[in-house]
C-alpha atoms as a PDB file:
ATOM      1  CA  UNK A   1     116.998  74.398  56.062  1.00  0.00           C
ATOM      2  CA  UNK A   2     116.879  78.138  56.262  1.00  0.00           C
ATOM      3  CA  UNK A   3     114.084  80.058  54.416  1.00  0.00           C
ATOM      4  CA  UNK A   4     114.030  83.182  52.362  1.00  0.00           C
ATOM      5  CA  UNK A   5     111.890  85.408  53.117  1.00  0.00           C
ATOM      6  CA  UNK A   6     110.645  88.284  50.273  1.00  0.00           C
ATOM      7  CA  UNK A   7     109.756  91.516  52.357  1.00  0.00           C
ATOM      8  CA  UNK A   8     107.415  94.435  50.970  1.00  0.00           C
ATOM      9  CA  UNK A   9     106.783  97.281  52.649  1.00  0.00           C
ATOM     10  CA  UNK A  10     105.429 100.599  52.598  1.00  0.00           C
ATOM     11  CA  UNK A  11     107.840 103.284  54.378  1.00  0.00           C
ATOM     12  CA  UNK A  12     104.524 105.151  55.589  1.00  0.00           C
ATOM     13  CA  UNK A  13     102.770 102.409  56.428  1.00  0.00           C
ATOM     14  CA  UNK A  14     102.049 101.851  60.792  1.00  0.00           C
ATOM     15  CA  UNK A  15     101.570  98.321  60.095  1.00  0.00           C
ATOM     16  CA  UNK A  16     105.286  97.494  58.537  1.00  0.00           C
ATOM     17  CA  UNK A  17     106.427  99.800  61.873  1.00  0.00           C
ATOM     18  CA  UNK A  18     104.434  97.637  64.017  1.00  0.00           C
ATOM     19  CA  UNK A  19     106.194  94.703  62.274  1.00  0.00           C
ATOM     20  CA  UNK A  20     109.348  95.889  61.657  1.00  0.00           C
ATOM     21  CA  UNK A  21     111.497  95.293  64.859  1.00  0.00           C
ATOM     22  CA  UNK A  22     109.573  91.723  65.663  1.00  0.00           C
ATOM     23  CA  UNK A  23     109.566  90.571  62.170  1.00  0.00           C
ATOM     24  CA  UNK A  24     113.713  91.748  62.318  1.00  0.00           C
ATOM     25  CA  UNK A  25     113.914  89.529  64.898  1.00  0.00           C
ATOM     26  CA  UNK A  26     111.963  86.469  63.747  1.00  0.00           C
ATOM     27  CA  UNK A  27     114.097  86.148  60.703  1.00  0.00           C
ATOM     28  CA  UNK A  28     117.584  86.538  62.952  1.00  0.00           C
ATOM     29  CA  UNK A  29     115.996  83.554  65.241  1.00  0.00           C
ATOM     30  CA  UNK A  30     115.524  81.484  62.370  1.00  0.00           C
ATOM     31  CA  UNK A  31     118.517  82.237  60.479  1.00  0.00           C
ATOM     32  CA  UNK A  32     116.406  83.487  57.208  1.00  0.00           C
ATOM     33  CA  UNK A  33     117.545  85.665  54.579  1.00  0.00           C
ATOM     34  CA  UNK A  34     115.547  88.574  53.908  1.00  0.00           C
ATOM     35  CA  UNK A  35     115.188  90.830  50.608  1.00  0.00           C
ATOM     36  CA  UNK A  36     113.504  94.157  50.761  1.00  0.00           C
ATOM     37  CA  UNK A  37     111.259  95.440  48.645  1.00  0.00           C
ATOM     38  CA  UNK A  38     109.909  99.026  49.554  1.00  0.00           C
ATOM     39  CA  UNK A  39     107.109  99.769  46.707  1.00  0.00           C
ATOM     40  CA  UNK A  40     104.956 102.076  45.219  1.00  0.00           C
ATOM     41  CA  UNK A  41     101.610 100.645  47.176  1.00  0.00           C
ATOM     42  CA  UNK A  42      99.587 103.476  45.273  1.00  0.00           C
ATOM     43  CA  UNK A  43     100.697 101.877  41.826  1.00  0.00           C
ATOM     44  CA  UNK A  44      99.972  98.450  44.041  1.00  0.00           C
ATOM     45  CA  UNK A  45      96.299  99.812  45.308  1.00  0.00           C
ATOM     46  CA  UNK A  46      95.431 100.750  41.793  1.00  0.00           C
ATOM     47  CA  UNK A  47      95.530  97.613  40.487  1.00  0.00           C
ATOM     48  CA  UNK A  48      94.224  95.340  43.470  1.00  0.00           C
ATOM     49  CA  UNK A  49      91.587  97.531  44.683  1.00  0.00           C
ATOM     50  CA  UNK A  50      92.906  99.017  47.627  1.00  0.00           C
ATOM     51  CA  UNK A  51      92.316 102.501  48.623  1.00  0.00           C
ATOM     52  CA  UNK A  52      94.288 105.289  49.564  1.00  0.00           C
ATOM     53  CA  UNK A  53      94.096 105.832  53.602  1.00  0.00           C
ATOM     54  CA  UNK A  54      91.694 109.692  52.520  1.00  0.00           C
ATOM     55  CA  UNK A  55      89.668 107.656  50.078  1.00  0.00           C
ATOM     56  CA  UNK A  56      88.747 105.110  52.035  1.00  0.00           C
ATOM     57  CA  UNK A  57      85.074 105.062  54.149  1.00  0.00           C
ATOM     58  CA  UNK A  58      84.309 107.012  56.884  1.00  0.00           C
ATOM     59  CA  UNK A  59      83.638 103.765  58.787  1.00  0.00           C
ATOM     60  CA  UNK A  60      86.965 101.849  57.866  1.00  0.00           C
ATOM     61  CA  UNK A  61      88.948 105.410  59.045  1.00  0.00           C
ATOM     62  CA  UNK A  62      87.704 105.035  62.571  1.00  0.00           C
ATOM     63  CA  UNK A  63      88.309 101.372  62.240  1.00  0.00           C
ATOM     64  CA  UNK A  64      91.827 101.925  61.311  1.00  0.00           C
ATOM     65  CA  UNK A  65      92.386 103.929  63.849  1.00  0.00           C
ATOM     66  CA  UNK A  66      90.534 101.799  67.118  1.00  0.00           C
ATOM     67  CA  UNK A  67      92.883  98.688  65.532  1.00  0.00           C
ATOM     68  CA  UNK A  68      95.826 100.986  65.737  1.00  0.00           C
ATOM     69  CA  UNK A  69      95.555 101.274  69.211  1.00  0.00           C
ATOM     70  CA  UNK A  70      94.265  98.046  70.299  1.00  0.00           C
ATOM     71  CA  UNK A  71      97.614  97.132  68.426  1.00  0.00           C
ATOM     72  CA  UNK A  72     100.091  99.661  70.396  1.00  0.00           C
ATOM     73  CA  UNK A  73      98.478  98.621  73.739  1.00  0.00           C
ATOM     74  CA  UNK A  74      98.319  94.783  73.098  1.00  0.00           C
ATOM     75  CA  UNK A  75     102.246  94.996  71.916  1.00  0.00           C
ATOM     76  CA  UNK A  76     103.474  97.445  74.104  1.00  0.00           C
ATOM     77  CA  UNK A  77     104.937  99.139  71.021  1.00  0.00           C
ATOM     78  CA  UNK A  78     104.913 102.966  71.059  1.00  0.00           C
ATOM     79  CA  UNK A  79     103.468 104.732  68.402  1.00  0.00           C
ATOM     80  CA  UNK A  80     102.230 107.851  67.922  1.00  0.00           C
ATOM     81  CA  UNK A  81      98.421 107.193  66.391  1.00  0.00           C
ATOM     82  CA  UNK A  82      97.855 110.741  64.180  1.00  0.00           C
ATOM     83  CA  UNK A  83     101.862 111.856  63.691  1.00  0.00           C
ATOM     84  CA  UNK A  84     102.124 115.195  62.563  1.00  0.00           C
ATOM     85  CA  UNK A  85     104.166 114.395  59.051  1.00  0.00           C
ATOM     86  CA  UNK A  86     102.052 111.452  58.138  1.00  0.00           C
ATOM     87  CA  UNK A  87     101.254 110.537  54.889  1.00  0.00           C
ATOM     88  CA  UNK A  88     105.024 111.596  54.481  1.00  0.00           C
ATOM     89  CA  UNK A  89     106.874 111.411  50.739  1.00  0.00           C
ATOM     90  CA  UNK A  90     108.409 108.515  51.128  1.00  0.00           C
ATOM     91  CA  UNK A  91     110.141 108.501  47.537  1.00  0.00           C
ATOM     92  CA  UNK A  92     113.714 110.028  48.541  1.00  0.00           C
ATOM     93  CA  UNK A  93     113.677 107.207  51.481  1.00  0.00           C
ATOM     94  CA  UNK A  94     112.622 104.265  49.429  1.00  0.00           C
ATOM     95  CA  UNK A  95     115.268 105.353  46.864  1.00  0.00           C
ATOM     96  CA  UNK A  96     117.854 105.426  49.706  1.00  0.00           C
ATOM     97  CA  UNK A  97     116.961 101.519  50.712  1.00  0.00           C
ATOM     98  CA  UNK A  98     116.633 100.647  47.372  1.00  0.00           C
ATOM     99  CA  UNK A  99     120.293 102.028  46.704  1.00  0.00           C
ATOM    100  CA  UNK A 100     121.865 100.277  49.587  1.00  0.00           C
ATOM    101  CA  UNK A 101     119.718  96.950  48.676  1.00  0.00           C
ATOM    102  CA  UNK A 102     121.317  97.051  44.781  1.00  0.00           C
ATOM    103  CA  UNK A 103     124.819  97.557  46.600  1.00  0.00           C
ATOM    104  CA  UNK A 104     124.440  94.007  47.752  1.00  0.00           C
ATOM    105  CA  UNK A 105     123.980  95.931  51.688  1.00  0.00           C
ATOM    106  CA  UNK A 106     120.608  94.133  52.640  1.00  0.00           C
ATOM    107  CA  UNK A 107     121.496  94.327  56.641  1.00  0.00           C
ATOM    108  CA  UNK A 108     121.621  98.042  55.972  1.00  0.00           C
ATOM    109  CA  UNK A 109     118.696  98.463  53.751  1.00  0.00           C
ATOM    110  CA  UNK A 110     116.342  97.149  55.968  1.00  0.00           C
ATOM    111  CA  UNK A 111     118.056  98.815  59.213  1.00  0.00           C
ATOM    112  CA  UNK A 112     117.148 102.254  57.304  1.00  0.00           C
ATOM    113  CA  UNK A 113     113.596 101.110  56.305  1.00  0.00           C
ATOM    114  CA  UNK A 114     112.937 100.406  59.993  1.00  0.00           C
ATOM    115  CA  UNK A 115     114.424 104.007  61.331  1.00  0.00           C
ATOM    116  CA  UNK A 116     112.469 105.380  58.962  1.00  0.00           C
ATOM    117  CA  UNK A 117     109.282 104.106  59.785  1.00  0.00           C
ATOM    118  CA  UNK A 118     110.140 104.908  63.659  1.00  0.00           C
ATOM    119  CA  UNK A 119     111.004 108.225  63.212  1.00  0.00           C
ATOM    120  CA  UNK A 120     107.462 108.744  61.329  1.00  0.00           C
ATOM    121  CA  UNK A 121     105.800 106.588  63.602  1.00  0.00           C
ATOM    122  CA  UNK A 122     107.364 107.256  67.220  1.00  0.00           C
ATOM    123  CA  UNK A 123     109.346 110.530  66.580  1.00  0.00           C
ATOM    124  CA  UNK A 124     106.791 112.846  64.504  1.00  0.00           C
ATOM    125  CA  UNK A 125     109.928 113.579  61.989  1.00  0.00           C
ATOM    126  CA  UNK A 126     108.917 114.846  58.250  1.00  0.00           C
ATOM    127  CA  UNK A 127     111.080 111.678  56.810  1.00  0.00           C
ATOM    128  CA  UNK A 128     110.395 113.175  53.336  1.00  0.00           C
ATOM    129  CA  UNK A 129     112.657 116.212  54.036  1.00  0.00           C
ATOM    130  CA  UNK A 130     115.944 115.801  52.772  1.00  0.00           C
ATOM    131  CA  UNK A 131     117.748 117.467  56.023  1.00  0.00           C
ATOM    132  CA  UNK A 132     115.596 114.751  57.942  1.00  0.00           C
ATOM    133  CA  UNK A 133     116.532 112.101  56.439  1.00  0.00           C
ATOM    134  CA  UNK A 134     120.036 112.569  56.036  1.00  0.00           C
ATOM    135  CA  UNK A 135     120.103 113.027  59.937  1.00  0.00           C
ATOM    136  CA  UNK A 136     118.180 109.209  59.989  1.00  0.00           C
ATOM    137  CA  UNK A 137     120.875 107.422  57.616  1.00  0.00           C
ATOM    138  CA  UNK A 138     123.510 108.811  59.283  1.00  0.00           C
ATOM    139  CA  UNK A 139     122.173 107.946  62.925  1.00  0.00           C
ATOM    140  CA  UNK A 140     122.475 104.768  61.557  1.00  0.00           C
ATOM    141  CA  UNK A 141     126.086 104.603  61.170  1.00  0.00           C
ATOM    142  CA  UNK A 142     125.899 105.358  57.258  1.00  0.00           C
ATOM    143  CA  UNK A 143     128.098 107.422  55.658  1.00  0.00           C
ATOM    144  CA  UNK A 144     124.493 109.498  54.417  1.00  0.00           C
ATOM    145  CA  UNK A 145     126.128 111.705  51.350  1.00  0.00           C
ATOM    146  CA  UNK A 146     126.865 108.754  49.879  1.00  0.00           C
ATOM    147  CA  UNK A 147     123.667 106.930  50.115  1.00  0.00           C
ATOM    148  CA  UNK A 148     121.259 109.593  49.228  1.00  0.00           C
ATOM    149  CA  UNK A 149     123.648 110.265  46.079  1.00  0.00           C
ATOM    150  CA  UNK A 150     122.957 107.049  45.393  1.00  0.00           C
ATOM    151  CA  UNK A 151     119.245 107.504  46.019  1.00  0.00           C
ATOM    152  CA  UNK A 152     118.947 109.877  43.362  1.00  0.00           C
ATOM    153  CA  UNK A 153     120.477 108.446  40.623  1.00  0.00           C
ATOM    154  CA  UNK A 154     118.148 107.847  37.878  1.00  0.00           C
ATOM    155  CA  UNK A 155     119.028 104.183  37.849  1.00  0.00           C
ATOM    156  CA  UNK A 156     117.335 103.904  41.713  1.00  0.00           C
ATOM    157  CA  UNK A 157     114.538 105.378  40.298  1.00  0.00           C
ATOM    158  CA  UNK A 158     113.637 102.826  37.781  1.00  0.00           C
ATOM    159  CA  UNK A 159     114.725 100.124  40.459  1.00  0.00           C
ATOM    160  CA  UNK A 160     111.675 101.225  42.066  1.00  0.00           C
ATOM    161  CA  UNK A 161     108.982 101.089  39.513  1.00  0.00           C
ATOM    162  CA  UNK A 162     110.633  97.353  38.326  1.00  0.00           C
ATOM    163  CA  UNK A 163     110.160  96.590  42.208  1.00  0.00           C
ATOM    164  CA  UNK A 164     106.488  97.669  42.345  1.00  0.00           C
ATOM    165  CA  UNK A 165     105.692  95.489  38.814  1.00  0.00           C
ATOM    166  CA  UNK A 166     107.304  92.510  40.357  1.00  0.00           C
ATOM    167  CA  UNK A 167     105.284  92.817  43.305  1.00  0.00           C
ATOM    168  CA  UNK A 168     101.956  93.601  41.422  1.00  0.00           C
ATOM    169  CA  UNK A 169     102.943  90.290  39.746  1.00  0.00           C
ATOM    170  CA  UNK A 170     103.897  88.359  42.813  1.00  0.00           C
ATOM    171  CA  UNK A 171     100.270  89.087  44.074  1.00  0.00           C
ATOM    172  CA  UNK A 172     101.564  91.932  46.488  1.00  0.00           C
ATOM    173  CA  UNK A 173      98.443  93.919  47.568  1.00  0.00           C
ATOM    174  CA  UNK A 174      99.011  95.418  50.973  1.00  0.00           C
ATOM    175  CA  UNK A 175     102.241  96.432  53.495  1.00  0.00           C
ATOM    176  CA  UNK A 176     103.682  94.488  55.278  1.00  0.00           C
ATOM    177  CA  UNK A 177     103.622  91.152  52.901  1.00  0.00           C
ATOM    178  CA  UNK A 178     105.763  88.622  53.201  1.00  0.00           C
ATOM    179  CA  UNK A 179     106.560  85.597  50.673  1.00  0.00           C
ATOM    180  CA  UNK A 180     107.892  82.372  51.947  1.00  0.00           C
ATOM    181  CA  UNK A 181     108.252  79.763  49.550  1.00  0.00           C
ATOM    182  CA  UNK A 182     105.309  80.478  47.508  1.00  0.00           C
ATOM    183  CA  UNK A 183     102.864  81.026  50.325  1.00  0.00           C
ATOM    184  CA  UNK A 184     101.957  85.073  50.984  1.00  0.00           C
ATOM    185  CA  UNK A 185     100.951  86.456  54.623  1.00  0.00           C
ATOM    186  CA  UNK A 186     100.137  89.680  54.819  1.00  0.00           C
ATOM    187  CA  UNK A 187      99.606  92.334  57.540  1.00  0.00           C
ATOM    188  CA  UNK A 188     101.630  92.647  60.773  1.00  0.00           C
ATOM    189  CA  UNK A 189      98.702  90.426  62.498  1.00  0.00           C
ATOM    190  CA  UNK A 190     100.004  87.613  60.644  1.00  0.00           C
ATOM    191  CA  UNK A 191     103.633  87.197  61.825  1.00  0.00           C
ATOM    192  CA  UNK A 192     102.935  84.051  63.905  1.00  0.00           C
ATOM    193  CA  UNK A 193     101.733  82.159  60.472  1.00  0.00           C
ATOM    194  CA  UNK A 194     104.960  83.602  59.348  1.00  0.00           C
ATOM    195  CA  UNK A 195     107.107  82.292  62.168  1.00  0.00           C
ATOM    196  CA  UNK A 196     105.352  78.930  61.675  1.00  0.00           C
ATOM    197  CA  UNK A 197     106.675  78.826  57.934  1.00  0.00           C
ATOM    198  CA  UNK A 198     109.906  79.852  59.213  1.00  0.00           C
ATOM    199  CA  UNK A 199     110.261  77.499  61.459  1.00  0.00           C
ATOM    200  CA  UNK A 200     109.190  74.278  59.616  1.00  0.00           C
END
């Protein structure tokens, strides 16, 4: 029987771009629906005791970092380790998934989320400017006036702060996290464990 598969993610987050495309791909082999869920992970961090990448130790930075790029070599992925628009507002982008999610248009929603996350990660785009961004939905083959109108109405808005409580309940703490029946994996390094669910 197929799975579901609840998806969080963070829209300025290298570890859901590292994920993204394999993850896209795991859930098409396997036949598993997918929901979307791009959150608030500072709302997230402040209740579950992460840290903000600028707040966080000297020490963990330059950890960060080396595992980035172990990470790009050992996948072959490209990524661009210090891009010049990163931490980007990722609030007008969210709101555009979110919008095409509540229109019952998950293939789309998480098409966007991943060409956002590339153009951050491999393109060095500003994804929070509004000119940018347009330019990414409709490179996707979406009719972009229409979805960032949608994006901006009030009603996506509050989608996105229900989204972030449900996850904060759900025992979300970090992007990428994935829940398959019950059981949470989180962090692009654990995509096999999240094949293996998929698969049994």
């Amino acid at each position: 029987m197929a799975k579901h598969v609840d998806y969080y993610v963070s829209l300025n987050s290298p570890w859901t771009y590292l994920a993204s495309k394999r993850f896209e791909a795991m859930a098409q082999k396997h036949n598993a629906s997918v929901t979307i869920w791009p959150v608030d992970f500072g709302s997230v961090f402040a209740v579950s005791g992460g840290l903000p990448l600028p707040k966080r130790s000297p020490q963990r930075q330059a950890y960060r970092m080396m595992e980035l790029k172990r990470w790009r070599d050992h996948l072959g992925i490209a990524l661009t380790l210090e891009p010049k628009y990163f931490p980007a507002d990722e609030v007008p982008a969210a709101r555009c998934v979110i919008a095409l999610r509540e229109q019952g248009r998950m293939a789309d929603a998480i098409k966007l989320a991943h060409a956002v996350l590339s153009a951050l990660w491999t393109e060095e785009k500003n994804t929070g400017d509004p000119a940018t961004l347009k330019a990414i939905i409709a490179a996707c083959g979406l009719d972009a006036d229409a979805v960032m109108q949608a994006g901006a109405a009030p009603e996506t808005a509050a989608k996105r702060d229900e989204y972030t409580k449900a996850a904060i309940d759900s025992g979300v703490f970090g992007a990428p996290f994935f829940i398959i029946d019950g059981e949470r994996f989180w962090g692009q390094d654990r995509l096999d464990f999240v094949e293996r669910k998929l698969a049994s």
